[in-house]
Protein backbone atom coordinates (compact mmCIF):
# COMPACT_ATOMS: atom_id res chain seq x y z
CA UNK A 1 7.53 -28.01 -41.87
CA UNK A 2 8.59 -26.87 -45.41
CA UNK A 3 10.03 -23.35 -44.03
CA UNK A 4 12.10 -25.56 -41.71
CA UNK A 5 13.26 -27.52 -44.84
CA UNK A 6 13.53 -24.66 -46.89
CA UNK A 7 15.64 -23.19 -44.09
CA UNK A 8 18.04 -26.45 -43.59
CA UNK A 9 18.83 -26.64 -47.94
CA UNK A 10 19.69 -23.02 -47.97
CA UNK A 11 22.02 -23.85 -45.18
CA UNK A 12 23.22 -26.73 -46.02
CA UNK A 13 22.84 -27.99 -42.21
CA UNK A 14 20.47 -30.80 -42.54
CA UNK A 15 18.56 -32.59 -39.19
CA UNK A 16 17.97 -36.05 -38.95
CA UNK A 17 15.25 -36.05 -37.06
CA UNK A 18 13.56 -33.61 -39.59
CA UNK A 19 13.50 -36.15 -42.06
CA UNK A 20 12.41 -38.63 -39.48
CA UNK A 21 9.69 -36.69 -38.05
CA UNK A 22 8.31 -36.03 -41.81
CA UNK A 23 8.65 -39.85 -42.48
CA UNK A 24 6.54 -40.64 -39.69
CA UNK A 25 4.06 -37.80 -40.32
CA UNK A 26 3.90 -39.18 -44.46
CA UNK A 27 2.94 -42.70 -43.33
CA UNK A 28 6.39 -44.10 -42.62
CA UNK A 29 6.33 -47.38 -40.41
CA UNK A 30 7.47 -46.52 -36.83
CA UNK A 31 10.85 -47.15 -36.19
CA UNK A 32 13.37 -46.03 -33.94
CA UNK A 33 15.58 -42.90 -35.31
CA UNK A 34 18.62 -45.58 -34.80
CA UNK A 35 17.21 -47.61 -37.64
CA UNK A 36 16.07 -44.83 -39.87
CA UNK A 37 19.46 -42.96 -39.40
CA UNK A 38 21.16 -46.31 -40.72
CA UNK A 39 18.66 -46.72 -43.56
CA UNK A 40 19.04 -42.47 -43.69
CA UNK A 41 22.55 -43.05 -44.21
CA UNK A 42 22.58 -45.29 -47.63
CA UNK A 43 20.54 -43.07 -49.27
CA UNK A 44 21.81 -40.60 -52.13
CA UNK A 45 20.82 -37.55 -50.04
CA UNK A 46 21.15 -34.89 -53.15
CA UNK A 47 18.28 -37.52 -55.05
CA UNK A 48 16.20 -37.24 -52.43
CA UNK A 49 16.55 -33.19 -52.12
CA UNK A 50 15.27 -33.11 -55.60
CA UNK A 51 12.62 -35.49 -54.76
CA UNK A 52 11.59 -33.26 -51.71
CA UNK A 53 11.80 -29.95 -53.24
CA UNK A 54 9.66 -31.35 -56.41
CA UNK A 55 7.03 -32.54 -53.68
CA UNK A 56 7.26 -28.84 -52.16
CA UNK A 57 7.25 -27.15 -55.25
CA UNK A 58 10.47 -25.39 -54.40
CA UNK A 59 12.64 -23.08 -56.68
CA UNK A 60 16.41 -23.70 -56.46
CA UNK A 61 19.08 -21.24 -58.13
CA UNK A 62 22.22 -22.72 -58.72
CA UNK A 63 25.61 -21.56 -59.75
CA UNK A 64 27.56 -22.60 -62.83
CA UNK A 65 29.03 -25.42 -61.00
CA UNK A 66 25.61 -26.75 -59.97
CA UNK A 67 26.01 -25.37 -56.19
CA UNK A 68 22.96 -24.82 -54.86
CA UNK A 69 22.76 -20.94 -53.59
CA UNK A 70 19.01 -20.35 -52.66
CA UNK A 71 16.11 -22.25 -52.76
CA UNK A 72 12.93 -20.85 -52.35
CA UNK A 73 8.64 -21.35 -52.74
CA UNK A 74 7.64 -21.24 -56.55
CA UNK A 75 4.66 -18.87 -55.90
């Protein structure tokens, strides 16, 4: 699951039903990926990329601008 992730933030392509799948799998009440893509959707997506790659202990190099180029496992 976290290469997948890993995979989708150096990419910049993210899937919905990623995040679904790992709110389901982290306890998340089961709902219907039409109701979590409208909750999905008011969310501050970059706050919750920090949240996710804090969880993951992930390593992210960005440029000057704050443009995320890589992000990688802190091993």
């Amino acid at each position: 699951m976290i290469d997948k992730y890993i995979s989708m933030r150096n990419s910049s392509q993210y899937n919905l039903n990623w995040f679904y799948d790992y709110f389901i799998k982290n306890g998340g009440d089961t709902i219907g990926i039409n109701k979590f893509s409208l909750v999905f959707n008011m969310i501050d997506l970059n706050e919750m990329l920090e949240a996710l790659d804090k969880k993951f202990n992930l390593m992210t190099l960005s440029d000057a601008q704050g443009k995320v180029l890589k992000v990688f496992k802190n091993e």
